[in-house]
N, C-alpha and C. Protein backbone atom coordinates (compact mmCIF):
# COMPACT_ATOMS: atom_id res chain seq x y z
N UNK A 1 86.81 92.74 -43.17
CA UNK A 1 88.09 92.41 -43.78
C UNK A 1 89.07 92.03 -42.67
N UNK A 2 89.85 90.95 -43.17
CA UNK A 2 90.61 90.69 -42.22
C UNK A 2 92.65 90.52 -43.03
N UNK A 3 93.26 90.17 -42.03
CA UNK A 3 94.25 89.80 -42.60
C UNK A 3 95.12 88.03 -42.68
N UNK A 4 94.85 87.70 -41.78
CA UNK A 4 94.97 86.60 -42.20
C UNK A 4 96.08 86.19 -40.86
N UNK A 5 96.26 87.05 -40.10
CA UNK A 5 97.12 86.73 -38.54
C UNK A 5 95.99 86.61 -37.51
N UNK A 6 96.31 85.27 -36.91
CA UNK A 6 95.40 84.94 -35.50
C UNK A 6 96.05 86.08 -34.60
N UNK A 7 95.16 86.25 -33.67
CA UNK A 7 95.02 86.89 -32.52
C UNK A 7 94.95 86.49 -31.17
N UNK A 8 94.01 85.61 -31.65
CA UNK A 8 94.26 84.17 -29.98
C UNK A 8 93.64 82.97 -30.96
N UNK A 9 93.56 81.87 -30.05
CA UNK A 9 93.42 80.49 -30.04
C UNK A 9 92.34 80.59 -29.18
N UNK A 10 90.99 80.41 -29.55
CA UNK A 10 90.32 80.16 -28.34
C UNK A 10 89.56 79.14 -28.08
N UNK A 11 89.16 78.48 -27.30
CA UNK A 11 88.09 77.03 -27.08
C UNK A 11 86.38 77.01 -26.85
N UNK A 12 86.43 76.25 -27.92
CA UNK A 12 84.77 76.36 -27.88
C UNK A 12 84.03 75.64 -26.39
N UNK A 13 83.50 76.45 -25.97
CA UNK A 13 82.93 75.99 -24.77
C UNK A 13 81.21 75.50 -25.44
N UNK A 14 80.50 75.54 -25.80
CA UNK A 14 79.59 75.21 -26.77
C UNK A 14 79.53 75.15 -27.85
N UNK A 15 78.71 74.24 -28.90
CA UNK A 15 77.89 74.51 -30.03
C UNK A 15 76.94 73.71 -29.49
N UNK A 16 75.43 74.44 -29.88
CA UNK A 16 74.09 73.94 -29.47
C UNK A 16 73.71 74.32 -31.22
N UNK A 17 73.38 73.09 -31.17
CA UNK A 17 72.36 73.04 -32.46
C UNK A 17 71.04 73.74 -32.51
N UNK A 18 70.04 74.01 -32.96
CA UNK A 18 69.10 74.92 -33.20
C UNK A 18 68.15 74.42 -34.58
N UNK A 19 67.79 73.56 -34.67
CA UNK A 19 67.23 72.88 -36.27
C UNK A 19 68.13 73.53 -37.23
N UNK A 20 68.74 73.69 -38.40
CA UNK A 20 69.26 73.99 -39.39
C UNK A 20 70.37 75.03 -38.84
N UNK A 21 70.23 75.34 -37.59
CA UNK A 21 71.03 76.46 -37.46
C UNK A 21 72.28 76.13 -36.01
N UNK A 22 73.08 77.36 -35.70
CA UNK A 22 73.64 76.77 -34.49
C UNK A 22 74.49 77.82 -33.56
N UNK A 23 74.39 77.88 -32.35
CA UNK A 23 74.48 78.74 -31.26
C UNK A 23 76.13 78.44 -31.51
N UNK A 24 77.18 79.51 -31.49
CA UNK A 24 78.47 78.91 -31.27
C UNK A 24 78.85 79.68 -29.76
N UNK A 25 79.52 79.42 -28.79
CA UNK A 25 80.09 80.01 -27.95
C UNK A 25 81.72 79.61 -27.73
N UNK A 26 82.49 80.89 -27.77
CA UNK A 26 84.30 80.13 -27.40
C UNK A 26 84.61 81.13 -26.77
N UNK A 27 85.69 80.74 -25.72
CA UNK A 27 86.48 81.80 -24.72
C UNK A 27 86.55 83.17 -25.96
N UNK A 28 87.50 83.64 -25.90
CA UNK A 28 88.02 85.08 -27.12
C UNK A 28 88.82 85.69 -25.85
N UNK A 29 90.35 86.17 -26.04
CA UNK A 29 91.19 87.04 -25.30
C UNK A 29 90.65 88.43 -25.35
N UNK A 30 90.06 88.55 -26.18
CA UNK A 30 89.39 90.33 -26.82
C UNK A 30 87.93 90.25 -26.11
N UNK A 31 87.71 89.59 -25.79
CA UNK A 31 86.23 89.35 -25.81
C UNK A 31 85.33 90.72 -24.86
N UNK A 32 86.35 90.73 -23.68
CA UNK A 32 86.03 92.18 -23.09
C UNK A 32 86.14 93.16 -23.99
N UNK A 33 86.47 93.21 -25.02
CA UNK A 33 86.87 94.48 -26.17
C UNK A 33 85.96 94.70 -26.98
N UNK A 34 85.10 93.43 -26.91
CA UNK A 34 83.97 93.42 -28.38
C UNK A 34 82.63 94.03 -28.08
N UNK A 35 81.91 94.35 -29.10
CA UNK A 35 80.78 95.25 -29.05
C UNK A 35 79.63 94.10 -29.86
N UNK A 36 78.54 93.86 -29.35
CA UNK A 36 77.86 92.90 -30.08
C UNK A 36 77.43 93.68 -31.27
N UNK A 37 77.72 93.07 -32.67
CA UNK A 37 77.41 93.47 -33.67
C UNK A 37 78.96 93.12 -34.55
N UNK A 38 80.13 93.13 -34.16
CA UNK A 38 81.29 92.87 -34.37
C UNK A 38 81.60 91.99 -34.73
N UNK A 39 82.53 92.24 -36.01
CA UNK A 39 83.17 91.02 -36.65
C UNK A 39 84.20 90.54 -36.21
N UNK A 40 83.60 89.10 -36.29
CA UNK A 40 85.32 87.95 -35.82
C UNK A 40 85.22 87.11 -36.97
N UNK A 41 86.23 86.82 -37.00
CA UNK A 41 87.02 85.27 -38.04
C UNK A 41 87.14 84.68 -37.31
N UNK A 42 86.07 83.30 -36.95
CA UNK A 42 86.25 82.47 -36.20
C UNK A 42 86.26 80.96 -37.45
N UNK A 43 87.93 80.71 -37.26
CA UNK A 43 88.71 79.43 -38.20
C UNK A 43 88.05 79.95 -39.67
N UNK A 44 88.41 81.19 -39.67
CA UNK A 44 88.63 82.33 -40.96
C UNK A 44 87.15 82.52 -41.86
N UNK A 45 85.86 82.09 -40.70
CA UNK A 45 84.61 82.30 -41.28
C UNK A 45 84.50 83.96 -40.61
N UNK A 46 83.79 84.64 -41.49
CA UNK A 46 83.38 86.08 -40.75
C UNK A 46 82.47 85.89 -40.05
N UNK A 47 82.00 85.83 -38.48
CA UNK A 47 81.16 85.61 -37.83
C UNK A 47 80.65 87.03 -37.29
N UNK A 48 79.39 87.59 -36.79
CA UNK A 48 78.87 88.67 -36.11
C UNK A 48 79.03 87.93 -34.52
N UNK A 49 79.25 88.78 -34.22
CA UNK A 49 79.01 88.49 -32.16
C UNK A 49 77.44 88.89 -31.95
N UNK A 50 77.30 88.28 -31.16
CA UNK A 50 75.55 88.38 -30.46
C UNK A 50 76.03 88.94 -29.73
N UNK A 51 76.50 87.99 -28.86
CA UNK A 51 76.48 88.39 -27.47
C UNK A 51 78.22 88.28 -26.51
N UNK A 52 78.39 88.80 -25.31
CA UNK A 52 79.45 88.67 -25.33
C UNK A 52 79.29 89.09 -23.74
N UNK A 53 80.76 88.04 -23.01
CA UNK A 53 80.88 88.90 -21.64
C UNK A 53 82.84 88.56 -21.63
N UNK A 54 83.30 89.24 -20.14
CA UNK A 54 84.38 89.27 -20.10
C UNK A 54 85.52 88.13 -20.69
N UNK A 55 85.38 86.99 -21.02
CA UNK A 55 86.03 85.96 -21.03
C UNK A 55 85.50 85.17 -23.06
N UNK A 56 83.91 85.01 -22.93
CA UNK A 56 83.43 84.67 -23.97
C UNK A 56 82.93 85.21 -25.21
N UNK A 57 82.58 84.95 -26.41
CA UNK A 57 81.94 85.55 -27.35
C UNK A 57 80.91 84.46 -28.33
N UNK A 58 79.79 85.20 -28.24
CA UNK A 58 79.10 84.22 -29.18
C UNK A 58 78.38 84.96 -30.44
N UNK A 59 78.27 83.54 -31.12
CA UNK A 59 77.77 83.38 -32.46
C UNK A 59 76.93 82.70 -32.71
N UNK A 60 75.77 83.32 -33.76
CA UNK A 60 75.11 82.50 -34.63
C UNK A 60 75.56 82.18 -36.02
N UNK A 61 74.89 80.65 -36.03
CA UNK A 61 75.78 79.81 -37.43
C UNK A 61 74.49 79.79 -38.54
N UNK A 62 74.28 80.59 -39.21
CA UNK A 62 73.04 80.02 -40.06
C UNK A 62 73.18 78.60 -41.05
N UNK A 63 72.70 78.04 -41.45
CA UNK A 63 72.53 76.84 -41.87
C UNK A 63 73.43 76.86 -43.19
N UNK A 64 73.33 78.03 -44.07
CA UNK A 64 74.59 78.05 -45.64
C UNK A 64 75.61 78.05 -44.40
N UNK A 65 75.99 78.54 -43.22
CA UNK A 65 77.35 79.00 -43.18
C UNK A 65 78.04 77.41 -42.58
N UNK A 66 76.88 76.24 -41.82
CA UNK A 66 77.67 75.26 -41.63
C UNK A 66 77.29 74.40 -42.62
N UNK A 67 76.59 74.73 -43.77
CA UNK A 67 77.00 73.64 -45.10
C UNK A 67 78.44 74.00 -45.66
N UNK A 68 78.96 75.14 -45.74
CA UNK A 68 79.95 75.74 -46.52
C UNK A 68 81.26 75.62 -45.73
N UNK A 69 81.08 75.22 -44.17
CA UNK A 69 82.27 75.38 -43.31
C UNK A 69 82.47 74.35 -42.33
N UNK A 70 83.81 74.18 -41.84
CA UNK A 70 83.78 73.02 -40.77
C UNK A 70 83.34 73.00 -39.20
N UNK A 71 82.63 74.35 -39.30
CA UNK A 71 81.92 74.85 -37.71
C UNK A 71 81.34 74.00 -37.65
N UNK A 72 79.93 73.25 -38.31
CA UNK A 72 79.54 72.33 -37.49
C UNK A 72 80.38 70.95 -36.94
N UNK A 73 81.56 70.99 -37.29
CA UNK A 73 81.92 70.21 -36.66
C UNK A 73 83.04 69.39 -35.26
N UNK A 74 82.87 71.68 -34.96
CA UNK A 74 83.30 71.86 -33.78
C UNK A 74 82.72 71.50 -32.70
N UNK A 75 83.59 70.75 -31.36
CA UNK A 75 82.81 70.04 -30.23
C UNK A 75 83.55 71.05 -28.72
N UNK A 76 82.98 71.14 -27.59
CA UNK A 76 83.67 71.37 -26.63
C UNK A 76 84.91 71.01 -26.57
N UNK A 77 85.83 72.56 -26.45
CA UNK A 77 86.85 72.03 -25.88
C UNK A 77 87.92 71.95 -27.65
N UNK A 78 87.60 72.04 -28.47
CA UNK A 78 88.11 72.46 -29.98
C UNK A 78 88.35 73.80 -29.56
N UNK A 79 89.72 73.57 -30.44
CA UNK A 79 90.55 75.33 -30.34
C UNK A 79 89.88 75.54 -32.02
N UNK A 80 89.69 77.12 -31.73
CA UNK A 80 89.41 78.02 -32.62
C UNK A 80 90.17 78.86 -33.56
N UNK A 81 90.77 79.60 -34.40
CA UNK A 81 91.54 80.42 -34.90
C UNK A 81 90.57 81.57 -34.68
N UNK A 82 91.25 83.17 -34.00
CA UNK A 82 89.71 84.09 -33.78
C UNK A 82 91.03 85.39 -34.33
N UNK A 83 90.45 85.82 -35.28
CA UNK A 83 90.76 87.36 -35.40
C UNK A 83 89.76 88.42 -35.11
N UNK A 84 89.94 89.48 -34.85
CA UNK A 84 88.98 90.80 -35.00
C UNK A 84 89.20 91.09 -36.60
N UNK A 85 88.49 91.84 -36.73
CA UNK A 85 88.20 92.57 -38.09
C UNK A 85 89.10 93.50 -38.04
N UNK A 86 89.74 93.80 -39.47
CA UNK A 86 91.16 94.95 -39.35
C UNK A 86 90.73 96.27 -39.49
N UNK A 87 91.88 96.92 -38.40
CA UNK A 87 91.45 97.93 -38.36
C UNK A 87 91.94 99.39 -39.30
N UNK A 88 90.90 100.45 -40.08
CA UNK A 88 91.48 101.40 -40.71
C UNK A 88 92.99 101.67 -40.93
N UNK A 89 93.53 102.03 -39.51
CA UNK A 89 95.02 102.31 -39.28
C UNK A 89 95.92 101.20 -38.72
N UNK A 90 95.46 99.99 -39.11
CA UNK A 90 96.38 98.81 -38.79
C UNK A 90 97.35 98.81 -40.01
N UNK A 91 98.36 97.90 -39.74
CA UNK A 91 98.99 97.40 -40.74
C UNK A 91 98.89 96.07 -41.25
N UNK A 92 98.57 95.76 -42.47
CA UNK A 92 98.32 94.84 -43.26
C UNK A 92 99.74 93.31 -43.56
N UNK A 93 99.86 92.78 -42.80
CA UNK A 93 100.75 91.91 -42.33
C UNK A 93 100.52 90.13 -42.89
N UNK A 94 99.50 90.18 -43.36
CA UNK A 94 98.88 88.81 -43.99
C UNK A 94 98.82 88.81 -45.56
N UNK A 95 97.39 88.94 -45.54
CA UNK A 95 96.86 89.21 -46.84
C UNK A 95 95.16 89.59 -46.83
N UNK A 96 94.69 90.69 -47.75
CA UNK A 96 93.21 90.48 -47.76
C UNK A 96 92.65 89.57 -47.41
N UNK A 97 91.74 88.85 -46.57
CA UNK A 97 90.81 88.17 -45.95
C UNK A 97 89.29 88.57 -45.78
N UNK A 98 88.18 88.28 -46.25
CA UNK A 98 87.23 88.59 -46.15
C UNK A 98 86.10 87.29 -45.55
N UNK A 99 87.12 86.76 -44.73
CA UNK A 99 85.79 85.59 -44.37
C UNK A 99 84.78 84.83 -44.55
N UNK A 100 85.03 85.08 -46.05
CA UNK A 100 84.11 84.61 -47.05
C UNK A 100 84.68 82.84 -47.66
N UNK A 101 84.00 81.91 -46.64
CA UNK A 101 84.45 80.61 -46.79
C UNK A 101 84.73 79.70 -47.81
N UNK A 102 85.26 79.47 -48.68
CA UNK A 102 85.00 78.92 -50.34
C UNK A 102 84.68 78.01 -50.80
N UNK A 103 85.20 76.71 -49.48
CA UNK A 103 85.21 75.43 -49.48
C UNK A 103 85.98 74.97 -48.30
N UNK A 104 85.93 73.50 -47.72
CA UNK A 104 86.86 73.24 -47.08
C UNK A 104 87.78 72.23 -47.71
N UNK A 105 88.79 71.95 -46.90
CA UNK A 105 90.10 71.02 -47.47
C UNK A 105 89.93 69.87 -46.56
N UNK A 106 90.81 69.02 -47.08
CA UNK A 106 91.04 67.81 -45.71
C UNK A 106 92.80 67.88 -45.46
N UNK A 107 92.86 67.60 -44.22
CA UNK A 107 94.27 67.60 -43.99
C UNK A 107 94.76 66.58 -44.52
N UNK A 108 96.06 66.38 -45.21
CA UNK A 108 96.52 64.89 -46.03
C UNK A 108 98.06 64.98 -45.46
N UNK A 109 98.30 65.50 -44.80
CA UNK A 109 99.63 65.41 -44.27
C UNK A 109 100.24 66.98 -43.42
N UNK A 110 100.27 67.02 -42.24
CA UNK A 110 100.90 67.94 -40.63
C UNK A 110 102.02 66.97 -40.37
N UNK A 111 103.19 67.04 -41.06
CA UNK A 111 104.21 66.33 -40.06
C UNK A 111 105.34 67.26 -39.79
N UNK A 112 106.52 67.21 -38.27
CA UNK A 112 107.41 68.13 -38.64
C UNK A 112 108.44 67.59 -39.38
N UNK A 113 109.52 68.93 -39.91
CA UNK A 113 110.66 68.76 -40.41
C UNK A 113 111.44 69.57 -39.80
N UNK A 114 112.26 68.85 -38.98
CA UNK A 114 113.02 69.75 -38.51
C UNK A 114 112.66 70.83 -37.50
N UNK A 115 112.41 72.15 -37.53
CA UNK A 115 111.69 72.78 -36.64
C UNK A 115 109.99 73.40 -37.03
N UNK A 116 110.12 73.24 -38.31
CA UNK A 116 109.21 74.07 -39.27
C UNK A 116 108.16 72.49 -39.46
N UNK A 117 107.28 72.43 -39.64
CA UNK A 117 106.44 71.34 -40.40
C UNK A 117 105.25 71.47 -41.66
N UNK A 118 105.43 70.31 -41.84
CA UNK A 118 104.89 70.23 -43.63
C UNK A 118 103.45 70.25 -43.39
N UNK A 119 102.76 71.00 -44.11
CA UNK A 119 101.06 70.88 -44.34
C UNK A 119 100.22 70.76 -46.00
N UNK A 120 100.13 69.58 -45.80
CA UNK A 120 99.46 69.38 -47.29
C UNK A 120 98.06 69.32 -47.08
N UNK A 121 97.22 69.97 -47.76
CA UNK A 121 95.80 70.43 -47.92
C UNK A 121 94.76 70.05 -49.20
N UNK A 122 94.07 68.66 -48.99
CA UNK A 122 93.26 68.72 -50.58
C UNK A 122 92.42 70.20 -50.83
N UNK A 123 92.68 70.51 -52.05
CA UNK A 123 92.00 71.68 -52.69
C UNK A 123 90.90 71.03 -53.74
N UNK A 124 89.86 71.80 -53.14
CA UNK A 124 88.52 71.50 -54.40
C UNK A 124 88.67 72.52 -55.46
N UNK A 125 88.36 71.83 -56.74
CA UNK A 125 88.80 72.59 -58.52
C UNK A 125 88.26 73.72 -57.66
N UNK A 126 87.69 74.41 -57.13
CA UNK A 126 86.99 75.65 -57.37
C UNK A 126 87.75 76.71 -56.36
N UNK A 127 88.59 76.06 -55.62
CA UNK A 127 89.41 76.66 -54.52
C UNK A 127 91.04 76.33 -55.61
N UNK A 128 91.44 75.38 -56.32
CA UNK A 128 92.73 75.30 -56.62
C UNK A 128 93.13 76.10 -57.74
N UNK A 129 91.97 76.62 -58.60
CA UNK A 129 92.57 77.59 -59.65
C UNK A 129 92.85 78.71 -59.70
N UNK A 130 92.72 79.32 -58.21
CA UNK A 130 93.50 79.95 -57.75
C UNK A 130 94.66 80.48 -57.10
N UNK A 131 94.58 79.53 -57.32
CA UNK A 131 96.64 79.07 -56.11
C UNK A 131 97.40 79.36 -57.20
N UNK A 132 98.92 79.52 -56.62
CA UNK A 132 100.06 79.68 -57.34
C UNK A 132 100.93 79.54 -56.68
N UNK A 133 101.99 78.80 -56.78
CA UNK A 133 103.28 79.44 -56.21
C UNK A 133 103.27 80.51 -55.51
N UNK A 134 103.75 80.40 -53.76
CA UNK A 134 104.41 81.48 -53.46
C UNK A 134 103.04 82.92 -53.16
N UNK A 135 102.05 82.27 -53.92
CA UNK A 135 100.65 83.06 -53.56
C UNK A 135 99.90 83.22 -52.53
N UNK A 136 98.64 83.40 -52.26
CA UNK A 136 98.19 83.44 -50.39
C UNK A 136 96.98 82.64 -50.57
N UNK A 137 96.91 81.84 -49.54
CA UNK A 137 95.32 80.92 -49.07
C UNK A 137 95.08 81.16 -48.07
N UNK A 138 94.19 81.25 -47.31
CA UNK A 138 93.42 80.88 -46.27
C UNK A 138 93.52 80.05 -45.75
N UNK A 139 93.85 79.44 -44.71
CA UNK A 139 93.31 77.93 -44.49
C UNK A 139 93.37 78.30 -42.53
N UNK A 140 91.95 77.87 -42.72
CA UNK A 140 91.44 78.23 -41.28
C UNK A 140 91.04 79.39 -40.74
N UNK A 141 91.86 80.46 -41.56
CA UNK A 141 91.54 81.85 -41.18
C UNK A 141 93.30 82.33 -41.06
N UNK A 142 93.97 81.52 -41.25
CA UNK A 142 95.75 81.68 -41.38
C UNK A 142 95.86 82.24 -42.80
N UNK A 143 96.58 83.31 -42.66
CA UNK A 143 97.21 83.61 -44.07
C UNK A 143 98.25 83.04 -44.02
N UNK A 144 98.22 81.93 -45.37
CA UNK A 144 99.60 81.25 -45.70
C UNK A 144 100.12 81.22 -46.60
N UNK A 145 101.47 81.41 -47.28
CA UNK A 145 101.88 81.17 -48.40
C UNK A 145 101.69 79.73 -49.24
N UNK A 146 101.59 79.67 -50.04
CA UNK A 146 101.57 78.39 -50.91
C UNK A 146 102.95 77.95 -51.32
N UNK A 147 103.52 77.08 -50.65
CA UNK A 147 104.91 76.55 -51.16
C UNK A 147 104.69 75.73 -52.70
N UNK A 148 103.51 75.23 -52.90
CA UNK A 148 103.67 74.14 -53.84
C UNK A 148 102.29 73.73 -54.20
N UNK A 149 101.89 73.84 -55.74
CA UNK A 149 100.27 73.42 -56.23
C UNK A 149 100.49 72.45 -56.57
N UNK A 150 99.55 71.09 -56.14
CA UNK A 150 99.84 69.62 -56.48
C UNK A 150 98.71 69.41 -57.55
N UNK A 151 98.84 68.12 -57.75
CA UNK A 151 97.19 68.23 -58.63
C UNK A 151 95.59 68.09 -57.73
N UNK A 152 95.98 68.08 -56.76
CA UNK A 152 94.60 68.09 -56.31
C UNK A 152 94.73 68.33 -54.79
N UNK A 153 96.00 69.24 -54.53
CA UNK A 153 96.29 69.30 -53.18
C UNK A 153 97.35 70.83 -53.25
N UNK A 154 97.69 71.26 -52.01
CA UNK A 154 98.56 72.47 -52.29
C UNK A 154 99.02 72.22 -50.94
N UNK A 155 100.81 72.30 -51.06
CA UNK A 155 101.80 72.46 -49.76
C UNK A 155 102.22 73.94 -49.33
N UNK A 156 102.27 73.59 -47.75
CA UNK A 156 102.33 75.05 -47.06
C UNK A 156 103.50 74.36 -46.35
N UNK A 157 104.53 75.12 -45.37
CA UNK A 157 105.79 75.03 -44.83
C UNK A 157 104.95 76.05 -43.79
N UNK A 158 105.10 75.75 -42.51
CA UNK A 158 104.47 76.15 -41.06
C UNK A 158 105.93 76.65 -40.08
N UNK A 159 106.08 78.06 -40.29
CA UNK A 159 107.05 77.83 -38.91
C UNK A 159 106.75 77.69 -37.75
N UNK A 160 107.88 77.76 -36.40
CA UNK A 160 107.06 77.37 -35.56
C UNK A 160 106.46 78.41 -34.83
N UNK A 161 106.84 80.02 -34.92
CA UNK A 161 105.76 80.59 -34.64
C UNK A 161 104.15 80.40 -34.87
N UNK A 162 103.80 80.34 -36.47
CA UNK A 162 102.42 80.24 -36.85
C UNK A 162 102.14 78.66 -36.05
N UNK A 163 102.75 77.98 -36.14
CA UNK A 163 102.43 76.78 -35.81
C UNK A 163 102.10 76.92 -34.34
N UNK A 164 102.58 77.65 -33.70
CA UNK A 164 102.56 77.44 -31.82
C UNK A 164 101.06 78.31 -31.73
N UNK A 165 101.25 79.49 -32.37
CA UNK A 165 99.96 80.07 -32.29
C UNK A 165 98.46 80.51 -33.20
N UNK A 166 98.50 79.08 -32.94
CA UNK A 166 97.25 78.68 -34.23
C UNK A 166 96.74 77.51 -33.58
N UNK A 167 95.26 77.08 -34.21
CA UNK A 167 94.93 75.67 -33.72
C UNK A 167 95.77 74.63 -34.54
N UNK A 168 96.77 74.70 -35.61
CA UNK A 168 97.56 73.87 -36.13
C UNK A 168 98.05 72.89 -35.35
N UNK A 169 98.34 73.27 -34.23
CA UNK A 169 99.17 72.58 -33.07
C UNK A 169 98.44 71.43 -32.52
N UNK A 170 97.05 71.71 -32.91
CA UNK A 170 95.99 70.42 -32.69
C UNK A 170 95.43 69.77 -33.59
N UNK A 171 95.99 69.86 -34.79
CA UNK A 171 95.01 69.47 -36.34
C UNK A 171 95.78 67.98 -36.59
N UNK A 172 95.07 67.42 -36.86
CA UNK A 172 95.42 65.98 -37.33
C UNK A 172 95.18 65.84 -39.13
N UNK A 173 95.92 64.96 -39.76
CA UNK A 173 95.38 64.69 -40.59
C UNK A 173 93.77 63.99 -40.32
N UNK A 174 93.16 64.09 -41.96
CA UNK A 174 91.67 63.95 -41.90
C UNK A 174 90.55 64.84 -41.66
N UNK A 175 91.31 65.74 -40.81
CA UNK A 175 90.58 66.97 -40.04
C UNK A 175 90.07 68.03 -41.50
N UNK A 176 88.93 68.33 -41.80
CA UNK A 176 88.39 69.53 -42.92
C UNK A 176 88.75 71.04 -41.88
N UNK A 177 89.73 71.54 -43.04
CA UNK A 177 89.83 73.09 -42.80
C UNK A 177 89.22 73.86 -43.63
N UNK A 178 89.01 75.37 -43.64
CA UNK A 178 88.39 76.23 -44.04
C UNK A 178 89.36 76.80 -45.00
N UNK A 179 88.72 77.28 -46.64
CA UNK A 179 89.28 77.97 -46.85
C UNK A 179 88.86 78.81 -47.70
N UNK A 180 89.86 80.11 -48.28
CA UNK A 180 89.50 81.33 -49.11
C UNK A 180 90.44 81.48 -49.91
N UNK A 181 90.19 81.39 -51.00
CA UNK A 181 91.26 81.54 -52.39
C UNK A 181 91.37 83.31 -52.20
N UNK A 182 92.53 83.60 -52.67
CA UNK A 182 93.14 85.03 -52.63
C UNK A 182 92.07 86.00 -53.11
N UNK A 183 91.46 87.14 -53.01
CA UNK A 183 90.16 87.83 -53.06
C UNK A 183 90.90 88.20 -54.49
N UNK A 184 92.26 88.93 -54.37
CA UNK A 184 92.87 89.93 -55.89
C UNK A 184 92.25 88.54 -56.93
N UNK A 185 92.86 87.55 -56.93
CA UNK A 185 92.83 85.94 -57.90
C UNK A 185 91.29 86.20 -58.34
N UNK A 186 91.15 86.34 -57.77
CA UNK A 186 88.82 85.86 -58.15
C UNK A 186 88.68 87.24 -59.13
N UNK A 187 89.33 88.51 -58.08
CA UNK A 187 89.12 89.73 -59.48
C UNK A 187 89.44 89.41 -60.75
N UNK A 188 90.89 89.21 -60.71
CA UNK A 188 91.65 89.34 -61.92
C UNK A 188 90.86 88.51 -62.77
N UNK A 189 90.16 87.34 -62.33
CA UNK A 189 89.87 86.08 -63.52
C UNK A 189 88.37 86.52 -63.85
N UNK A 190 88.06 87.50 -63.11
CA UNK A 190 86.51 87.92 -63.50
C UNK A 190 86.68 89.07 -64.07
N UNK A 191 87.97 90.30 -64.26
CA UNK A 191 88.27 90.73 -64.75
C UNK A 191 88.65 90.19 -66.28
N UNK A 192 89.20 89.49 -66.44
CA UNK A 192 89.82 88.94 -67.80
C UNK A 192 88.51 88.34 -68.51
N UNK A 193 87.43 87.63 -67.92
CA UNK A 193 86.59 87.14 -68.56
C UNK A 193 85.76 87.64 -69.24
N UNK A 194 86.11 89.23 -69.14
CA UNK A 194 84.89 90.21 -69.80
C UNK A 194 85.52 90.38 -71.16
């Protein structure tokens, strides 16, 4: 479980492909901290660490996780979004996050306004019927509010904190992000359906 606040920005120093599968390696600020077996949100996928030394942390990508996500289409030198997994006695500052990827988006518009900048995100039907107003998404592994559900897209407002410390600061339109519709949203509607 996570919450939905980056921790660092880190750069992929590899992805090695593997037939269907794929080696990930990126710097991590924590990385001296981690225990192989440990969960990271790397660009808000739940990844296990293999392996790990003072500076780096790596991952294996099994083949559902880069059909379902935009890891494979990380190259050297791509910034990462990396959380640790939350802890018991942390405080909950985002929103539920479970790294559980849903779909990705395409970027359709990163421009600023003013100091803050606009992020519009296509949403696939299966990721948008969960949005609402003012509700929480995923996108990348960022917990963000939803300013606005379009018909086939949803607006976020970026301040420039999240914005400075996030890979946002490098996202172009076109670019596919990761995302996770609100975990409570998926209950409630599987709740009601009974």
């Amino acid at each position: 479980m996570f919450t939905g606040l980056i921790e660092d920005v880190g750069t992929v120093q590899s992805l090695e492909r593997h037939g269907e599968q794929a080696r990930l390696v990126t710097t991590a600020a924590f990385a001296g901290d981690l225990a192989v077996g440990d969960s990271v949100a790397v660009n808000g996928c739940c990844l296990t660490a293999t392996a790990r030394d003072a500076t780096t942390a790596t991952f294996d990508l099994l083949a559902r996780t880069l059909e379902l996500t935009s890891l494979g289409e990380l190259a050297t030198g791509s910034p990462v979004n990396l959380e640790r997994a939350l802890a018991a006695n942390a405080r909950l500052g985002g929103h539920f996050v479970q790294g559980h990827v849903d779909a990705t988006g395409e970027i359709l518009d990163l421009s600023p306004r003013g100091q803050d900048h606009r992020l519009e995100v296509s949403l696939p039907t299966g990721v948008q019927r969960y949005c609402v107003e003012r509700g929480s998404l995923a996108v990348d592994g960022i917990s963000l509010t939803i300013a606005e559900v379009l018909p086939a897209s949803a607006v976020f407002w970026i301040i420039p904190h999240t914005f400075a410390a996030t890979n946002l600061q490098a996202a172009a339109p076109g670019q596919r992000l990761n995302l996770e519709a609100d975990l409570l949203a998926k209950y409630a509607e599987k709740l009601l359906a009974r």
